[in-house]
PDB file of N, CA and C in Angstrom:
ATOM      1  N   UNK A   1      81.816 152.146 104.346  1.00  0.00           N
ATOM      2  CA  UNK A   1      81.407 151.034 105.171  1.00  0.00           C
ATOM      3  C   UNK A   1      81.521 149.714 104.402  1.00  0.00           C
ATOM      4  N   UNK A   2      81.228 149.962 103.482  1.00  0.00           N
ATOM      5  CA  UNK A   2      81.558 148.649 102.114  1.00  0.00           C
ATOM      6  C   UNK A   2      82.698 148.061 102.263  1.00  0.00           C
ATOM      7  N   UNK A   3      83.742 149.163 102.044  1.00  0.00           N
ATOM      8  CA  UNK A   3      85.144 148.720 101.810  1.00  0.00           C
ATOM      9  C   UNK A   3      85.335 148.328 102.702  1.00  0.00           C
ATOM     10  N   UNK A   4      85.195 148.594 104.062  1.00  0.00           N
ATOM     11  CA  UNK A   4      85.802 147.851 105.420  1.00  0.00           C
ATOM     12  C   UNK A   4      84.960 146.632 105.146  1.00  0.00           C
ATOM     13  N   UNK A   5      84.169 146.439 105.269  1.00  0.00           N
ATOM     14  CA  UNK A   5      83.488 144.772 105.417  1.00  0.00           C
ATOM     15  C   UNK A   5      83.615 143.685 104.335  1.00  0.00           C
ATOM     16  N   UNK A   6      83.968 144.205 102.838  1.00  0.00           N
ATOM     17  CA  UNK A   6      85.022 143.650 102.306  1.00  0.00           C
ATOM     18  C   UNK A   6      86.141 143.405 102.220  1.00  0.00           C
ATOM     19  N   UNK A   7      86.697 144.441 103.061  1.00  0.00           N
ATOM     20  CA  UNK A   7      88.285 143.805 103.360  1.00  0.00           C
ATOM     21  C   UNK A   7      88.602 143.035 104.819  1.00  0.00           C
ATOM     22  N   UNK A   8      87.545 143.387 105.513  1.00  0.00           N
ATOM     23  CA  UNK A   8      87.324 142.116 106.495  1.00  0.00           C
ATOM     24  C   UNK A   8      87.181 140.894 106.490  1.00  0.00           C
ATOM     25  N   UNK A   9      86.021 140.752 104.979  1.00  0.00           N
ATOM     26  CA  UNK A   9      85.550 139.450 104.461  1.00  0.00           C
ATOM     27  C   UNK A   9      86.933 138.389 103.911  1.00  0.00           C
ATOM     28  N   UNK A  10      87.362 139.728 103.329  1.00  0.00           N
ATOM     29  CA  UNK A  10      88.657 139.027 102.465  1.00  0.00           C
ATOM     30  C   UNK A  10      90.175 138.924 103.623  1.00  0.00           C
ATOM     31  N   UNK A  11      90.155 139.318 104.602  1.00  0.00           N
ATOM     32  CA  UNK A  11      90.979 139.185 105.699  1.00  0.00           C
ATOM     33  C   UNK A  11      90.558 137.873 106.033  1.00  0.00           C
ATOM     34  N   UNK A  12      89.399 137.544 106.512  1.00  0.00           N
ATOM     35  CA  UNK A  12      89.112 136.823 107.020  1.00  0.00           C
ATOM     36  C   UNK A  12      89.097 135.230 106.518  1.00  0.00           C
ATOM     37  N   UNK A  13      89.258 135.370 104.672  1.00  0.00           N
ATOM     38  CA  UNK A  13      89.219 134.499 104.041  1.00  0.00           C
ATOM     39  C   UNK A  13      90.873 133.845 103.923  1.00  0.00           C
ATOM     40  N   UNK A  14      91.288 134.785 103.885  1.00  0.00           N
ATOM     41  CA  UNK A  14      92.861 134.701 103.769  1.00  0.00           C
ATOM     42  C   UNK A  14      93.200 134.171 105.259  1.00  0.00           C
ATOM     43  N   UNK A  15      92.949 134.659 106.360  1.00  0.00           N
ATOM     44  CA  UNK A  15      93.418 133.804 107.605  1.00  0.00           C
ATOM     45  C   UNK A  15      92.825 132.547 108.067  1.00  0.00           C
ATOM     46  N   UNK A  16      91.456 132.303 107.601  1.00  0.00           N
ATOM     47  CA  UNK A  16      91.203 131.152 107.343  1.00  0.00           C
ATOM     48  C   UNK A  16      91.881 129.481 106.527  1.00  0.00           C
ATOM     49  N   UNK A  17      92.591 130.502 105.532  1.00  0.00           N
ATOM     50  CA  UNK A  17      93.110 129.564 104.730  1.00  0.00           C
ATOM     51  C   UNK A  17      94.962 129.012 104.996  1.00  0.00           C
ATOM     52  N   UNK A  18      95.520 130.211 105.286  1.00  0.00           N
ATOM     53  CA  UNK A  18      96.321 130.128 106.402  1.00  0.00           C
ATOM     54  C   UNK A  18      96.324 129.554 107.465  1.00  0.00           C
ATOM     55  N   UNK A  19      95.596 129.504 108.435  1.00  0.00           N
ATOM     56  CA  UNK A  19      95.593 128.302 109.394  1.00  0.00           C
ATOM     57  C   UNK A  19      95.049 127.138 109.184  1.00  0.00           C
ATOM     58  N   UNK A  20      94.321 127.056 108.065  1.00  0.00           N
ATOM     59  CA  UNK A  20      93.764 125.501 107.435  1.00  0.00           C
ATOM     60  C   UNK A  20      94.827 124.613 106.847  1.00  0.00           C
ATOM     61  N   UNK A  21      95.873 125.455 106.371  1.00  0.00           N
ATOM     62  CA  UNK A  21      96.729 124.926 105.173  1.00  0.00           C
ATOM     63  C   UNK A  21      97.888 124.644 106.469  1.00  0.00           C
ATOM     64  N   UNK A  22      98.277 125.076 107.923  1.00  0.00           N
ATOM     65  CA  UNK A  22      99.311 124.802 108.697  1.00  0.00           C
ATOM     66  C   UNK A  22      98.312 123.700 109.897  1.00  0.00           C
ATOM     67  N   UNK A  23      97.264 122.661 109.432  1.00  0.00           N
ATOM     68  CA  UNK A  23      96.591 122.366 110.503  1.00  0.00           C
ATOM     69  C   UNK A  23      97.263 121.215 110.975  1.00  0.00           C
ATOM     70  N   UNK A  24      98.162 120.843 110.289  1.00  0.00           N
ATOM     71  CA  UNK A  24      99.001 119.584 110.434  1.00  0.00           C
ATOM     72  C   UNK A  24      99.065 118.219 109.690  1.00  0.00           C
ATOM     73  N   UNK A  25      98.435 118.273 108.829  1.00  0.00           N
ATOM     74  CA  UNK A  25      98.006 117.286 107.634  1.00  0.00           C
ATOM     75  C   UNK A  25      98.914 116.946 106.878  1.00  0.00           C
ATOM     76  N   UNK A  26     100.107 117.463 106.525  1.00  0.00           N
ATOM     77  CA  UNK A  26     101.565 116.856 106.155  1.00  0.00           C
ATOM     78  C   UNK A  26     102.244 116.233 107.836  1.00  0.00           C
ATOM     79  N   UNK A  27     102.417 117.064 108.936  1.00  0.00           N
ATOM     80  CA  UNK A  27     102.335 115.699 109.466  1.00  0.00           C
ATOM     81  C   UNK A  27     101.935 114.357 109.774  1.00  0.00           C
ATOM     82  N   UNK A  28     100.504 114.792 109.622  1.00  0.00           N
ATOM     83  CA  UNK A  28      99.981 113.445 110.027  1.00  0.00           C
ATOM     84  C   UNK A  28     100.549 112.644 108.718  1.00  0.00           C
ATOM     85  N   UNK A  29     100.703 113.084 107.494  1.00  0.00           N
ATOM     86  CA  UNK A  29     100.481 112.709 106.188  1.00  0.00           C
ATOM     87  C   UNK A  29     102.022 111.569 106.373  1.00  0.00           C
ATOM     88  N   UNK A  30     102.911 112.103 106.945  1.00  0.00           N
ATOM     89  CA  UNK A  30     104.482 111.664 107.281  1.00  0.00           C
ATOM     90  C   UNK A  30     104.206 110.780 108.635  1.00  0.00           C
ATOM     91  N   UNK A  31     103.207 111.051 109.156  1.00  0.00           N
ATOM     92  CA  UNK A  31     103.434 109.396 110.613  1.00  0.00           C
ATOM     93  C   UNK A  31     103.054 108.617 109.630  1.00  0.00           C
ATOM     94  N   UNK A  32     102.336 108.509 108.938  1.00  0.00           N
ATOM     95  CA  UNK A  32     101.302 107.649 108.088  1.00  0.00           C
ATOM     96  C   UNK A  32     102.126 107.468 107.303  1.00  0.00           C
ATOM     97  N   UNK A  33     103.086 107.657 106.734  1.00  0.00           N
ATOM     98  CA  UNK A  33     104.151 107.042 105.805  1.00  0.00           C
ATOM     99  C   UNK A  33     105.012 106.165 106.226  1.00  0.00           C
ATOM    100  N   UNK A  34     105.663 106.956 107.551  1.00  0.00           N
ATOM    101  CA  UNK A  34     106.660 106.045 108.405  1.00  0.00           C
ATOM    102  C   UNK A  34     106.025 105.144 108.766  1.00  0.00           C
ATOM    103  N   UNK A  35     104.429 104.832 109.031  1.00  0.00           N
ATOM    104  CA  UNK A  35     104.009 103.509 110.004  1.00  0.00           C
ATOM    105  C   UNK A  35     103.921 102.437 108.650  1.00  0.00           C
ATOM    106  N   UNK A  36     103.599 103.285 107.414  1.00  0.00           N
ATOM    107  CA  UNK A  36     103.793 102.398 106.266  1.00  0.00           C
ATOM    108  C   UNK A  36     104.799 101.750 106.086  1.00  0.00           C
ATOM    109  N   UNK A  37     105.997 102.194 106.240  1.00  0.00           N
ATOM    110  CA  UNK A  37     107.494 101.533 105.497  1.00  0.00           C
ATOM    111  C   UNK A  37     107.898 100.951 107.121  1.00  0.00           C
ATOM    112  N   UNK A  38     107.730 101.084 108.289  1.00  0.00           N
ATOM    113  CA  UNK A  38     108.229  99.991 109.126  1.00  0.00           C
ATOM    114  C   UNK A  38     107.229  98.977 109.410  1.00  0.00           C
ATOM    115  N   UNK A  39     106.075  98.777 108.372  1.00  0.00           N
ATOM    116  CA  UNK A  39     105.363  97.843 108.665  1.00  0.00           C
ATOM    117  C   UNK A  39     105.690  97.342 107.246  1.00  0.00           C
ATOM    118  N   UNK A  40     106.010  97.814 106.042  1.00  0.00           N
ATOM    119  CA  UNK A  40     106.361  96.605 105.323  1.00  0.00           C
ATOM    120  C   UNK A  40     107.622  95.989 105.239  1.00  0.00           C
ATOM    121  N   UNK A  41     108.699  97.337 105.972  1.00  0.00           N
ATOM    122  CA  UNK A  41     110.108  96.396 106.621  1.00  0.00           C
ATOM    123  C   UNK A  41     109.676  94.873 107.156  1.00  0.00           C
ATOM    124  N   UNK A  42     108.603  95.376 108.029  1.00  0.00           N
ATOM    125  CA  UNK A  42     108.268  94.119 109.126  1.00  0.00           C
ATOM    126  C   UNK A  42     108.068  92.642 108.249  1.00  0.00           C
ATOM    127  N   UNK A  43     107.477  93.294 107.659  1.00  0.00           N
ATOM    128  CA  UNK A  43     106.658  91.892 106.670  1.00  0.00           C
ATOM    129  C   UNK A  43     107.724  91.374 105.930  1.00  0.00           C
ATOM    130  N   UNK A  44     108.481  91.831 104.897  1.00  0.00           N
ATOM    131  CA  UNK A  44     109.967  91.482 103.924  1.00  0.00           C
ATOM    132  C   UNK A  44     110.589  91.139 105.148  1.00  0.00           C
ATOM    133  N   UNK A  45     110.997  91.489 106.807  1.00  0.00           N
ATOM    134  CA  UNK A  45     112.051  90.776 106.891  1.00  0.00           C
ATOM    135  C   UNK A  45     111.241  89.218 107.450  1.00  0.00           C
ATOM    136  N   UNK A  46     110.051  89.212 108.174  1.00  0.00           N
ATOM    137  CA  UNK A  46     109.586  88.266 108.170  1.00  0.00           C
ATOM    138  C   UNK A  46     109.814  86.872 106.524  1.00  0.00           C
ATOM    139  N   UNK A  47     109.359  87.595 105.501  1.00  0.00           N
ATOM    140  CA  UNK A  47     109.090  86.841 104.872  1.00  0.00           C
ATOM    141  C   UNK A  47     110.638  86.322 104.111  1.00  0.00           C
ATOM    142  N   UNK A  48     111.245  87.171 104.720  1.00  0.00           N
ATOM    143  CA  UNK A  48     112.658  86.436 104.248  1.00  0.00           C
ATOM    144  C   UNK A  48     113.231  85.184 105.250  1.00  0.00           C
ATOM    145  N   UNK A  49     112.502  85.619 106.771  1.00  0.00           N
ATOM    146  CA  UNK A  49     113.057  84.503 107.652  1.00  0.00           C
ATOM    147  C   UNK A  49     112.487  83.340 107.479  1.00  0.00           C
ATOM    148  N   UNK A  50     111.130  83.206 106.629  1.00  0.00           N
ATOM    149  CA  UNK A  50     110.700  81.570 106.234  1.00  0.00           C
ATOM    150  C   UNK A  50     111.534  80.996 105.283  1.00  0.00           C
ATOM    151  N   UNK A  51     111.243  79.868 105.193  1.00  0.00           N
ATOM    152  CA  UNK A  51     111.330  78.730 104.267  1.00  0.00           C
ATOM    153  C   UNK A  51     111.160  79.073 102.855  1.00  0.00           C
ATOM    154  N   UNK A  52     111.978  79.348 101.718  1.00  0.00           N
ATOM    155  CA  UNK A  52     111.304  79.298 100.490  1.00  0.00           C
ATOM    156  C   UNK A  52     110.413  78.273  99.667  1.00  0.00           C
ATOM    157  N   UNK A  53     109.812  78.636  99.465  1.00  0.00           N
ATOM    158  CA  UNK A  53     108.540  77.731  98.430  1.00  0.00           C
ATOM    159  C   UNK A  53     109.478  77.283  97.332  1.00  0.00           C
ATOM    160  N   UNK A  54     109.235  76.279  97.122  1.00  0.00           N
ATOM    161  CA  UNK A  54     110.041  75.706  95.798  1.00  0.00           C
ATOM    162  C   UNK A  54     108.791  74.952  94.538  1.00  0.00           C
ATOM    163  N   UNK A  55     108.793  75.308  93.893  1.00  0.00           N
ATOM    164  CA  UNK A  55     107.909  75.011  92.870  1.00  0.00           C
ATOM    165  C   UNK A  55     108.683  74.178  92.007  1.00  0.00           C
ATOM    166  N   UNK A  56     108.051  73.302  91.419  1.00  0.00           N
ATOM    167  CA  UNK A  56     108.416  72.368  90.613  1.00  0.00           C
ATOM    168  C   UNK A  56     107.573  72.320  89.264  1.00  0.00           C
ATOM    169  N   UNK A  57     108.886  72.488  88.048  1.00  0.00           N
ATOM    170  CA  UNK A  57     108.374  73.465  87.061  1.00  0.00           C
ATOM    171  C   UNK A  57     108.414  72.410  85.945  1.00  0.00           C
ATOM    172  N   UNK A  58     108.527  70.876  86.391  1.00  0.00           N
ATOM    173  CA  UNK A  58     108.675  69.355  85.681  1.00  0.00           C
ATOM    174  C   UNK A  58     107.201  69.411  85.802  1.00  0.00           C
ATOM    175  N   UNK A  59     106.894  69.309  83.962  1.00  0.00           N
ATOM    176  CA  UNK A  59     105.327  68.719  83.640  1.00  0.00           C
ATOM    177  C   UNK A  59     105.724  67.593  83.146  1.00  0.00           C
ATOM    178  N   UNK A  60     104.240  66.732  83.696  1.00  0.00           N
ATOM    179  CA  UNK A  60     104.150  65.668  82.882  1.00  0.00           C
ATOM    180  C   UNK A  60     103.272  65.360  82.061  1.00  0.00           C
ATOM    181  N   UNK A  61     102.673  64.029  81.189  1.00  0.00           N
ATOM    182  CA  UNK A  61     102.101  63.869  80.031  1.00  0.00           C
ATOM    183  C   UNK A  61     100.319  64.115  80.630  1.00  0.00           C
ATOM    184  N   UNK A  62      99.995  64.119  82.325  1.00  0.00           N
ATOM    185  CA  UNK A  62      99.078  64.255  82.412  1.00  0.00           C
ATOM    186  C   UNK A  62      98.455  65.978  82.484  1.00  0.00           C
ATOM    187  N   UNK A  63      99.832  66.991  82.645  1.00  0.00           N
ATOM    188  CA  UNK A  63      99.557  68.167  83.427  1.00  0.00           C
ATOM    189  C   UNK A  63      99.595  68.831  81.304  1.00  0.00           C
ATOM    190  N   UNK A  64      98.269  70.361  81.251  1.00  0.00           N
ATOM    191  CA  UNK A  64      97.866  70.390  80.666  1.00  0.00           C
ATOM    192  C   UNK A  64      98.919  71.896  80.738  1.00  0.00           C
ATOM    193  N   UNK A  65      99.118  72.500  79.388  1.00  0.00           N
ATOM    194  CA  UNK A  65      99.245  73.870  79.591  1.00  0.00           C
ATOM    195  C   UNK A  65      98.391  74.760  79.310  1.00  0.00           C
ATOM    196  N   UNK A  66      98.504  75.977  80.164  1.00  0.00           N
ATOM    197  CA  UNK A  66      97.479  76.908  80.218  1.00  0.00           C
ATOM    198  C   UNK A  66      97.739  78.059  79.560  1.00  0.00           C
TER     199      UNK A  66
END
């Protein structure tokens, strides 16, 4: 009677873990990647369609270095 209810226990542990490990969590894990990289597509091509910032890299006798 032992052995059956330990190998039930341990059946039961094993199909547990088996359907835990196929619950879909690498998919979700992969929408969640793709919504990552076409949202920072979004942003780089945005930030390529502005205006570049131009900095001006002329100090003068008042500007201090840091």
């Amino acid at each position: 009677m032992k052995l059956a209810q330990l190998s039930a226990f341990a059946a039961a542990l094993v199909m547990s873990s088996v359907v835990l490990a196929e619950g879909g969590g690498d998919r979700a894990f992969e929408k969640m990647m793709a919504a990552n990289d076409r949202s920072v597509e979004k942003f780089v091509a945005k930030e390529q369609a502005r205006d570049p910032v131009v900095l001006n890299e002329k100090k003068d006798d008042k500007t201090k270095d840091l």
